[in-house]
C-alpha atoms as a PDB file:
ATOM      1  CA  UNK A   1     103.050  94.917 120.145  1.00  0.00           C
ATOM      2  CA  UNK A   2     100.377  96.606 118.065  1.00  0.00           C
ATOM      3  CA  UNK A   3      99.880  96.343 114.038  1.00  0.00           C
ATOM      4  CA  UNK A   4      97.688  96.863 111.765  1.00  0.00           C
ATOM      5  CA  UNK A   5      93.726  96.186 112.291  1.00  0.00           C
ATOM      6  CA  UNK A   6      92.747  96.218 108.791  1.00  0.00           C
ATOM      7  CA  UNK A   7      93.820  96.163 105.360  1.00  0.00           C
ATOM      8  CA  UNK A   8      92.136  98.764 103.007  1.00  0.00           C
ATOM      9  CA  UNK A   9      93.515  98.090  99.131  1.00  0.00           C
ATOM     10  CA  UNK A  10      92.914  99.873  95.981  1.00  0.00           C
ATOM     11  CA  UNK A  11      92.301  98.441  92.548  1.00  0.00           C
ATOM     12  CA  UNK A  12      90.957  99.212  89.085  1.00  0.00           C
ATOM     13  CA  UNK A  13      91.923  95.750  87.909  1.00  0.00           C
ATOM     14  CA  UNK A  14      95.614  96.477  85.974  1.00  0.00           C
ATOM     15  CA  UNK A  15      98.212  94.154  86.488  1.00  0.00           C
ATOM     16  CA  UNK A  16      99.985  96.526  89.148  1.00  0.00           C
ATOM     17  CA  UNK A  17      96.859  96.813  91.029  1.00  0.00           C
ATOM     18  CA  UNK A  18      96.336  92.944  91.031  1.00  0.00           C
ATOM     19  CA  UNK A  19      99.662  92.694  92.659  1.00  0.00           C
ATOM     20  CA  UNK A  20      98.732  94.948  95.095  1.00  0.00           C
ATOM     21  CA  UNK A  21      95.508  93.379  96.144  1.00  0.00           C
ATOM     22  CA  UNK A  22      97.636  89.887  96.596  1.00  0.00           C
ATOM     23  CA  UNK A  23     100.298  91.368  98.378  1.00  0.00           C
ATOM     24  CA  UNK A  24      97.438  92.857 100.975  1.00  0.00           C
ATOM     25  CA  UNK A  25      95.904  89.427 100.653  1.00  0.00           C
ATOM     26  CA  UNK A  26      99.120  87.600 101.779  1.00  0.00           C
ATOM     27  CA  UNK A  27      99.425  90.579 104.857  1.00  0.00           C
ATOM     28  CA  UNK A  28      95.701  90.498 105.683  1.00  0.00           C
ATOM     29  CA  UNK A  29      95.974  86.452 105.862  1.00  0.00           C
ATOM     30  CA  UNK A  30      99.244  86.464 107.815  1.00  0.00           C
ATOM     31  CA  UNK A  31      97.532  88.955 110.079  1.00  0.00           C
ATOM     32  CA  UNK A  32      94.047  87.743 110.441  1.00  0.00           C
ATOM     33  CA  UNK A  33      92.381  91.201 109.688  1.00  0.00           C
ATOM     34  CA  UNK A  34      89.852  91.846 107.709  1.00  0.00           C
ATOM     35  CA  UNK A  35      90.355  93.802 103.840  1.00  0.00           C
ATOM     36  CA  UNK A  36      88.336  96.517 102.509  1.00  0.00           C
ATOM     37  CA  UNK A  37      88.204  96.598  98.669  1.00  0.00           C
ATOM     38  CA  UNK A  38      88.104  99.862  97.253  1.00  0.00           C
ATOM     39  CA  UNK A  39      87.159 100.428  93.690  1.00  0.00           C
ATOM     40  CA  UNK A  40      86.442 103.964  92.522  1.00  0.00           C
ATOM     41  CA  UNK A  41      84.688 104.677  88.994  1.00  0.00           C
ATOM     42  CA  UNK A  42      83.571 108.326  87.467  1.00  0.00           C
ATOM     43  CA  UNK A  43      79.917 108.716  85.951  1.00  0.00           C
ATOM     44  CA  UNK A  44      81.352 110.434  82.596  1.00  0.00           C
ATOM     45  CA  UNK A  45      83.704 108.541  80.398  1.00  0.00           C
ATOM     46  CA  UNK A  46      84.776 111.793  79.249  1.00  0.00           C
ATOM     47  CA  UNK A  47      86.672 112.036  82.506  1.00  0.00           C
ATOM     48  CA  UNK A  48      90.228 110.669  82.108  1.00  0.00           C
ATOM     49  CA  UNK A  49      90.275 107.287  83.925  1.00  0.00           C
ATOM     50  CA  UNK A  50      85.830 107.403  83.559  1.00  0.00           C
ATOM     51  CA  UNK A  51      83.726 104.237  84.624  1.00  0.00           C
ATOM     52  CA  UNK A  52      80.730 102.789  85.591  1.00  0.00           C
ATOM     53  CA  UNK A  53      79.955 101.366  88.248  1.00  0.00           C
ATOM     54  CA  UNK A  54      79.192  97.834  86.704  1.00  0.00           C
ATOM     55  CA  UNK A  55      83.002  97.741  85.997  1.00  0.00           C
ATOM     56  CA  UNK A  56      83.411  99.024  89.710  1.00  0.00           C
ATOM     57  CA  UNK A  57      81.747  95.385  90.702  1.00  0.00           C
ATOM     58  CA  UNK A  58      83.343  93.377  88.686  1.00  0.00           C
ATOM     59  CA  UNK A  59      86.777  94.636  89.468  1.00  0.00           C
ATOM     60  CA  UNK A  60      86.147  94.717  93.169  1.00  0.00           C
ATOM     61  CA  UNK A  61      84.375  90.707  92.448  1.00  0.00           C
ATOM     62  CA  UNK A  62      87.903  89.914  90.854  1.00  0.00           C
ATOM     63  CA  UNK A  63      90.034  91.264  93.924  1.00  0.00           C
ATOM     64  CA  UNK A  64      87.440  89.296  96.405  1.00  0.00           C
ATOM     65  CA  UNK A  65      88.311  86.138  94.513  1.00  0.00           C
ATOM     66  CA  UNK A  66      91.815  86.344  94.775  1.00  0.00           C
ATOM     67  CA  UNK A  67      91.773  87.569  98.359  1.00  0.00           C
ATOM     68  CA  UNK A  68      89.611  84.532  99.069  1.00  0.00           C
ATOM     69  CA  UNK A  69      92.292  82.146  97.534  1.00  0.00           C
ATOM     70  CA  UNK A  70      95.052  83.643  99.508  1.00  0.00           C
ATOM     71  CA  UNK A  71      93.073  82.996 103.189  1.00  0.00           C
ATOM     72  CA  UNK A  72      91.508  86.184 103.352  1.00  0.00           C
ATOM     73  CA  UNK A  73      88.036  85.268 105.096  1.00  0.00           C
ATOM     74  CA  UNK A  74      86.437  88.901 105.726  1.00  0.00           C
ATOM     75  CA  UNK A  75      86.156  90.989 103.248  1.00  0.00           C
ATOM     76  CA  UNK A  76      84.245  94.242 102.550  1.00  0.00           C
ATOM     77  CA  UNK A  77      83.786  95.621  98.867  1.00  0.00           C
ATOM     78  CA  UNK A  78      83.058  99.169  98.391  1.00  0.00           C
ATOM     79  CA  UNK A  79      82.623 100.394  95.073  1.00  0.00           C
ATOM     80  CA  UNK A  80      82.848 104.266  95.216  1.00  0.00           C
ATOM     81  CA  UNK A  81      81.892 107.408  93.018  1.00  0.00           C
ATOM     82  CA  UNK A  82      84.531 109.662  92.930  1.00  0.00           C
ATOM     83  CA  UNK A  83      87.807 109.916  94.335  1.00  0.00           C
ATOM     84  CA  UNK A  84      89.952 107.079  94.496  1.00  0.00           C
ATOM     85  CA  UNK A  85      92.097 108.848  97.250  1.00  0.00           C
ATOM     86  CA  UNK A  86      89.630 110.569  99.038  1.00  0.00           C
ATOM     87  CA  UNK A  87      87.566 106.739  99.362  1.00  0.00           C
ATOM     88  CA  UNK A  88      90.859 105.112 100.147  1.00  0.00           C
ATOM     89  CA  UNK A  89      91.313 107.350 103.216  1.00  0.00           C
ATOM     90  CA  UNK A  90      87.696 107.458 103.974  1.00  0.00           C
ATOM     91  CA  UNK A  91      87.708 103.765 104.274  1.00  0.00           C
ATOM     92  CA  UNK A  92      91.028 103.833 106.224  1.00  0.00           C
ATOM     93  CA  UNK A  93      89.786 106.419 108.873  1.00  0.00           C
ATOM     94  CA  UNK A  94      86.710 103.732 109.753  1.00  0.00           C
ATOM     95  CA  UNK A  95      89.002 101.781 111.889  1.00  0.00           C
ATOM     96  CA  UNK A  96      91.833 101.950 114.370  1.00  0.00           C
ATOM     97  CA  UNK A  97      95.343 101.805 112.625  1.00  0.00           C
ATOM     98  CA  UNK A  98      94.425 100.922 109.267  1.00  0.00           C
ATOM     99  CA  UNK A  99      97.022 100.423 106.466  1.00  0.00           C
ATOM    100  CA  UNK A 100      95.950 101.321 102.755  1.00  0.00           C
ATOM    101  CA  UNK A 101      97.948  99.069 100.105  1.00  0.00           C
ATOM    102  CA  UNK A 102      98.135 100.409  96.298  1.00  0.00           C
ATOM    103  CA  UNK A 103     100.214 100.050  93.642  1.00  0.00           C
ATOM    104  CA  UNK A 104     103.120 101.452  92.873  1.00  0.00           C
ATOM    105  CA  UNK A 105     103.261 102.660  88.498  1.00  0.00           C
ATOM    106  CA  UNK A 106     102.333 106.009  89.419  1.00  0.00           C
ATOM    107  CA  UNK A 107     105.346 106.711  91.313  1.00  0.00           C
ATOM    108  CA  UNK A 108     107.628 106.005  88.743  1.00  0.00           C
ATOM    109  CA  UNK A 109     106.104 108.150  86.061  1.00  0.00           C
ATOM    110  CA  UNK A 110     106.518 111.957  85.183  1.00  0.00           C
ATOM    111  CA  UNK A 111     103.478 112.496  83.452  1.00  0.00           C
ATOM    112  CA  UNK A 112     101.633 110.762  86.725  1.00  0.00           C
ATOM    113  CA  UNK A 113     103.566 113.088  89.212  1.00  0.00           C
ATOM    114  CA  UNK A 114     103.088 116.162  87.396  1.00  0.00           C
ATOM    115  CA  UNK A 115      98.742 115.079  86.357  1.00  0.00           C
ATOM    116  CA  UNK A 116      98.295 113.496  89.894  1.00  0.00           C
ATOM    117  CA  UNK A 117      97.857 110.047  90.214  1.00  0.00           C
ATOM    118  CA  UNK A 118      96.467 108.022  93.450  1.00  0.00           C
ATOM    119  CA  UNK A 119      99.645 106.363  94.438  1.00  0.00           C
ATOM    120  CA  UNK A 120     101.764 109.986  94.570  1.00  0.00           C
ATOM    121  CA  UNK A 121      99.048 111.655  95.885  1.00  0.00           C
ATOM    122  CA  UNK A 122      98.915 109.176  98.432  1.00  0.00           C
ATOM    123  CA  UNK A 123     102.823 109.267  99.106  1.00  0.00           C
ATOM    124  CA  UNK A 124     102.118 112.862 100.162  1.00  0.00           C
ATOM    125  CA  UNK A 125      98.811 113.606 102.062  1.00  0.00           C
ATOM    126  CA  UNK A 126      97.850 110.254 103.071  1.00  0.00           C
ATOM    127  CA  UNK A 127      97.162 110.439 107.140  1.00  0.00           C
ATOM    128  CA  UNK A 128      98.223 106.947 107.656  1.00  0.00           C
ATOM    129  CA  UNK A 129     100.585 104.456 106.784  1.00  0.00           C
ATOM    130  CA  UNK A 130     100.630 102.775 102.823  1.00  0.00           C
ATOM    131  CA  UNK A 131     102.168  99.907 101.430  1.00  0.00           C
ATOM    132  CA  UNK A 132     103.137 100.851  97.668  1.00  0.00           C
ATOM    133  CA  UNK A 133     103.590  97.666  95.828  1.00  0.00           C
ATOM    134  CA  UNK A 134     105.744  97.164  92.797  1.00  0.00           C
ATOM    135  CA  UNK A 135     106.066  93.192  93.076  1.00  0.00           C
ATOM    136  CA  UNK A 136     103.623  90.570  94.357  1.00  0.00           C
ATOM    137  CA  UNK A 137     105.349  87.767  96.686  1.00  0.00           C
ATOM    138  CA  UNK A 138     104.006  84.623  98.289  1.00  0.00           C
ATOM    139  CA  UNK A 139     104.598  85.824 101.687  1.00  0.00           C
ATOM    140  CA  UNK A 140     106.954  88.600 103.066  1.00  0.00           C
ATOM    141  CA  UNK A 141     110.030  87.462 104.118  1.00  0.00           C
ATOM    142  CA  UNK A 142     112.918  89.661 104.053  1.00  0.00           C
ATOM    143  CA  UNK A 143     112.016  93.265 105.630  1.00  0.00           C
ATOM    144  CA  UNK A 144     114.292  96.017 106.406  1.00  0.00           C
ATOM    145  CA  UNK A 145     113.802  98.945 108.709  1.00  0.00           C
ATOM    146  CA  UNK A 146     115.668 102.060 107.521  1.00  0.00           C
ATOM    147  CA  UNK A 147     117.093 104.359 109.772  1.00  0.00           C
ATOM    148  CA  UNK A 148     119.150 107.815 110.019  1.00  0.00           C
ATOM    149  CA  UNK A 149     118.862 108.039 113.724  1.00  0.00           C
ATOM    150  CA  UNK A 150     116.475 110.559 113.837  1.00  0.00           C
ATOM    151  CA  UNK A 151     113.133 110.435 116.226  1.00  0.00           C
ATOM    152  CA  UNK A 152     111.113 110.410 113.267  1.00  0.00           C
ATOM    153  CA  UNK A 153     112.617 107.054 111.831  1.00  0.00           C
ATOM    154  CA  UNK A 154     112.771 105.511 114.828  1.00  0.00           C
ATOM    155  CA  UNK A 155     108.708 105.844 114.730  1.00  0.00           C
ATOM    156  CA  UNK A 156     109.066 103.824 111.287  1.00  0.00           C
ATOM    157  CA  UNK A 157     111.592 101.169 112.522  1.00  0.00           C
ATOM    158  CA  UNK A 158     109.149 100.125 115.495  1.00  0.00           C
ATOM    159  CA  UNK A 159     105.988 100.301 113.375  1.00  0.00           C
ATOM    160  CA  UNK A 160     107.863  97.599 110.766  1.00  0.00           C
ATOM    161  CA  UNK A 161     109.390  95.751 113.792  1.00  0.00           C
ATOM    162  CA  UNK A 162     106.032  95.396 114.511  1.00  0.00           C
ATOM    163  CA  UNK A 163     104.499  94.750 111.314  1.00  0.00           C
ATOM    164  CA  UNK A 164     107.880  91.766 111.126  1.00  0.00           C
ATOM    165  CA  UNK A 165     107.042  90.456 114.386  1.00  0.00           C
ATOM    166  CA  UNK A 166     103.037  90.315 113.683  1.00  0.00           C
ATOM    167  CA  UNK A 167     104.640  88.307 109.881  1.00  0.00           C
ATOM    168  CA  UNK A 168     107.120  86.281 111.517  1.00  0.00           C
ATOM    169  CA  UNK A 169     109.716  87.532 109.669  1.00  0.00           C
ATOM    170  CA  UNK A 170     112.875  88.695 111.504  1.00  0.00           C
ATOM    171  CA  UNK A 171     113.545  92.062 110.390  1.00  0.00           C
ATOM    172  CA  UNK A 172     117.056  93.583 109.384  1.00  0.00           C
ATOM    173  CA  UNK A 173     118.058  97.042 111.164  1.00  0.00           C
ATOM    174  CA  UNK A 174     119.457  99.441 108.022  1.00  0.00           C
ATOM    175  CA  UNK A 175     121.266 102.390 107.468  1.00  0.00           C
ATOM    176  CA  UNK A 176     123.461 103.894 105.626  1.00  0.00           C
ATOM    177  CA  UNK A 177     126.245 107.096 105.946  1.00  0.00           C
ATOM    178  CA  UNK A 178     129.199 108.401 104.489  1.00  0.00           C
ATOM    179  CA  UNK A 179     131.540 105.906 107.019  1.00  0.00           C
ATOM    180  CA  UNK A 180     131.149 102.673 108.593  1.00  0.00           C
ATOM    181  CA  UNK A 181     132.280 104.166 111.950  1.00  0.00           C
ATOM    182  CA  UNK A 182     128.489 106.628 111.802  1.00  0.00           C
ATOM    183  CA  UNK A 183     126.894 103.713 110.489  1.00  0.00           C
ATOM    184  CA  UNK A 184     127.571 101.459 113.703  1.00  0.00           C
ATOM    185  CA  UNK A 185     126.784 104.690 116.121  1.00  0.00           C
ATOM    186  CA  UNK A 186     123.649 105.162 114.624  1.00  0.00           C
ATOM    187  CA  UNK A 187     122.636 101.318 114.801  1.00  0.00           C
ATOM    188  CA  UNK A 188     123.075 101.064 118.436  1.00  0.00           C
ATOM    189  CA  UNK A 189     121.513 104.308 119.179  1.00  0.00           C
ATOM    190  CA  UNK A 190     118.303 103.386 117.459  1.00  0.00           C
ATOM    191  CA  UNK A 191     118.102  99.727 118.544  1.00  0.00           C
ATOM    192  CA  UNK A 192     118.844 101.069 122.255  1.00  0.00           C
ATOM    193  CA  UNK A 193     115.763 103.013 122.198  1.00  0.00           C
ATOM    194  CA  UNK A 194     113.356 100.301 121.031  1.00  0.00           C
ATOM    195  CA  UNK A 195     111.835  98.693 123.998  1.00  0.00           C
ATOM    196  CA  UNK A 196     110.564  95.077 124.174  1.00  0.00           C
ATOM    197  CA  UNK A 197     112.083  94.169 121.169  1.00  0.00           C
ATOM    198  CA  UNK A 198     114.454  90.968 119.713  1.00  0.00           C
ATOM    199  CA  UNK A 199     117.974  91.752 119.061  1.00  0.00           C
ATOM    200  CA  UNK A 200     117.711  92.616 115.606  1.00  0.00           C
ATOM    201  CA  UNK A 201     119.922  91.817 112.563  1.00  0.00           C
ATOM    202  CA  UNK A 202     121.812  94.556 111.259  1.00  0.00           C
ATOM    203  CA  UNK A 203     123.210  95.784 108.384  1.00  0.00           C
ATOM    204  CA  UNK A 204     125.673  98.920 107.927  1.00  0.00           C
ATOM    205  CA  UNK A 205     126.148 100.273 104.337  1.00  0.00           C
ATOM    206  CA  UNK A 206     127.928 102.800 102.846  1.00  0.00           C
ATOM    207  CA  UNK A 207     126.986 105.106 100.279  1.00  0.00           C
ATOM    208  CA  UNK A 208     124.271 107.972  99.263  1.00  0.00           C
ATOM    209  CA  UNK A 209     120.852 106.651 101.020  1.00  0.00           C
ATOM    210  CA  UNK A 210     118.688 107.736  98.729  1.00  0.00           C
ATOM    211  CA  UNK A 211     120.583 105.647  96.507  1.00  0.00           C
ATOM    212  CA  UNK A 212     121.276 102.465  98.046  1.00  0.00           C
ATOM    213  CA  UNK A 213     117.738 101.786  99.590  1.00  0.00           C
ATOM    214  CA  UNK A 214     115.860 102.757  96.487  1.00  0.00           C
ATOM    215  CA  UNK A 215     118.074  99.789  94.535  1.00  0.00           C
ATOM    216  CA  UNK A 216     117.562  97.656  97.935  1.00  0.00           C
ATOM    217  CA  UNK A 217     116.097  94.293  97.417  1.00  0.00           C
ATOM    218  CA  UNK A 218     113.696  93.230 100.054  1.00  0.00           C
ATOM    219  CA  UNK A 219     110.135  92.119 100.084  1.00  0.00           C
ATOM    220  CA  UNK A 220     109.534  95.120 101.899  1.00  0.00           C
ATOM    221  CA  UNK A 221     111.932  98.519 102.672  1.00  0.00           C
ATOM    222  CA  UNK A 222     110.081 100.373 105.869  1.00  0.00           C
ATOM    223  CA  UNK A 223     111.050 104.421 105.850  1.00  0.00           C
ATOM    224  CA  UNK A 224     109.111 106.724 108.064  1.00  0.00           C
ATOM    225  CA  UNK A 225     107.287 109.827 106.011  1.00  0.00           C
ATOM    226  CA  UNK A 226     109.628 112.869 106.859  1.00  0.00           C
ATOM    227  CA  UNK A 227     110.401 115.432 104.023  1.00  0.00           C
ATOM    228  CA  UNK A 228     107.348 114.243 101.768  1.00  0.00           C
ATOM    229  CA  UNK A 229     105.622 117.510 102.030  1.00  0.00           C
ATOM    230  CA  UNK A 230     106.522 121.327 102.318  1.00  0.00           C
ATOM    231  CA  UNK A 231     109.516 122.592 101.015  1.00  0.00           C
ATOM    232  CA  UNK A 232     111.609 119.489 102.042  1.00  0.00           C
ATOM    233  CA  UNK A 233     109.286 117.626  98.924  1.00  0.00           C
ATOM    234  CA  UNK A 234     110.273 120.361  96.425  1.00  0.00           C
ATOM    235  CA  UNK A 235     114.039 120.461  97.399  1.00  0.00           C
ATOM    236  CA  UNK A 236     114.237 116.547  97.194  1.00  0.00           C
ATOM    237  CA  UNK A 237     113.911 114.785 100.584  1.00  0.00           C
ATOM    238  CA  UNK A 238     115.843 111.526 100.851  1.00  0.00           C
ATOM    239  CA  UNK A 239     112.341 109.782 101.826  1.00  0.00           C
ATOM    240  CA  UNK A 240     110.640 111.480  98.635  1.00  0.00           C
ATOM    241  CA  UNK A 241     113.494 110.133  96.225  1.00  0.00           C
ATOM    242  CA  UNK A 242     113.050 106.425  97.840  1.00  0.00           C
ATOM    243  CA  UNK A 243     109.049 106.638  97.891  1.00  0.00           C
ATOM    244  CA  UNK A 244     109.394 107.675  93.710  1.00  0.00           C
ATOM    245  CA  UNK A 245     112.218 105.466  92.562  1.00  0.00           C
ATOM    246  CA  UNK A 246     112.756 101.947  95.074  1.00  0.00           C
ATOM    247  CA  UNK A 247     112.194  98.717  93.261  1.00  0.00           C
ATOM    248  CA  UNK A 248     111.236  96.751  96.528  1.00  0.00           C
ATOM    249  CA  UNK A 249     107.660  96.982  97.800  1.00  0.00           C
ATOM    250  CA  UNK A 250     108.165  99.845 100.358  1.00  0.00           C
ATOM    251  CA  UNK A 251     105.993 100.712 103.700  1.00  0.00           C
ATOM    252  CA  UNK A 252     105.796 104.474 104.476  1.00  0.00           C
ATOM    253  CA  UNK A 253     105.021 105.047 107.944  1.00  0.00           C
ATOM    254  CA  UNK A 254     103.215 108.509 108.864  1.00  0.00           C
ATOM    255  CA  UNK A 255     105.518 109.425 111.304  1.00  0.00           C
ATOM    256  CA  UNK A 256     103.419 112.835 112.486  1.00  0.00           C
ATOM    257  CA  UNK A 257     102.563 113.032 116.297  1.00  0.00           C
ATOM    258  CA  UNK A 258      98.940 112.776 114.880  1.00  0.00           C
ATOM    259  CA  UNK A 259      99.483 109.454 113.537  1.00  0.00           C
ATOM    260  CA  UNK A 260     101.383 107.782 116.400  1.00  0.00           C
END
């Protein structure tokens, strides 16, 4: 089994980003790995979003507190000129199998998706695996794996199988199709090609997919990455619909060769 080594988290000190910063705090603890704390700040106020770096320290101080309350004993603050994705990747690419936490607002909102904001761009380019947050828990204990059968989400279900075993959380096996006859096929198929694995829960719904697991409710929804860039984006991929619109904290596994 093989998780995450580190936790690298994003905040400029809003209320979604504080929730973000606990949920990688309750991970990171659960875990035992180390958090970076990214803060990025602009030198120009006249640059949407501008700040200084004194406000860069004092957020990133704020998110070492609470990490510290939650059991988080390393901890590495980097306040950063510039970029908030390009220093969240950065920061991601200085260790083995990294996972960057943000949160989740700028999913949800037109103007963000159309301006660019650091959770959507994120959601598309990021090289590895991210943890958008829309609610804080006290620990993670319901997780689901979502599946359609295909190679690509079979990639996601082991990486949150292992993320769930790593947690101690049992993790629920989900999918969803047209008929409950496809749904059962597709369950057995994908849980007969995990190896070294539990027998896992499992749970068979009905319905559209993009749908039902963006209304799930779950501490955490894992979906692998296919269809969030290229034409499959622009068309409307079933992952890209979940990614913008689920109200559970949701895991999006690179599922690229690259990132396996």
């Amino acid at each position: 089994m093989t998780t995450y080594s580190r936790i690298v988290v994003g905040t400029d000190g809003s209320d979604e980003a504080t929730d973000a910063v606990s949920v990688a705090g309750v991970v990171a603890a659960a875990l035992g790995v180390p958090v970076t704390v990214i803060t990025a700040w602009k030198p120009s106020v006249s640059v949407p979003g501008g700040r200084e770096q004194p406000w860069a320290d004092l957020t990133a101080e704020g998110a070492d507190v609470d990490l510290t309350a939650l059991g988080v004993t390393m901890i590495e603050k980097i306040p950063v000129k510039g970029s908030a994705f390009d220093a969240l990747v950065d920061a991601a690419g200085q260790s083995d199998r990294s996972l960057i936490v943000v949160g989740a607002a700028g999913l949800g909102q037109t103007s963000s998706r159309l301006w660019g904001s650091t959770s959507n761009e994120l959601s598309h380019r990021s090289p590895v695996d991210v943890l958008f947050v829309r609610k804080a828990v006290a620990a993670v204990q319901t997780i689901a794996l979502a599946t359609d059968g295909s190679d690509t989400s079979v990639r996601a279900v082991r990486a949150g199988y292992d993320l769930a075993a790593a947690l101690g959380v049992r993790p629920v096996l989900v999918t969803v199709a047209c008929d409950t006859a496809a749904d059962g096929e597709t369950l057995n198929n994908v849980e007969s090609r995990l190896e070294n694995t539990e027998p896992l829960q499992r749970q068979a719904l009905v319905g559209d997919p993009a749908d039902v697991l963006a209304a799930a409710e779950y501490d955490l929804v894992v979906i692998g990455n296919r269809g969030m860039a290229g034409l499959a984006r622009v068309l409307g991929s079933t992952a890209n619909t979940i990614t913008h619109r689920a109200t559970s904290n949701l895991l999006l596994v690179n599922t690229t060769p690259a990132a396996q």
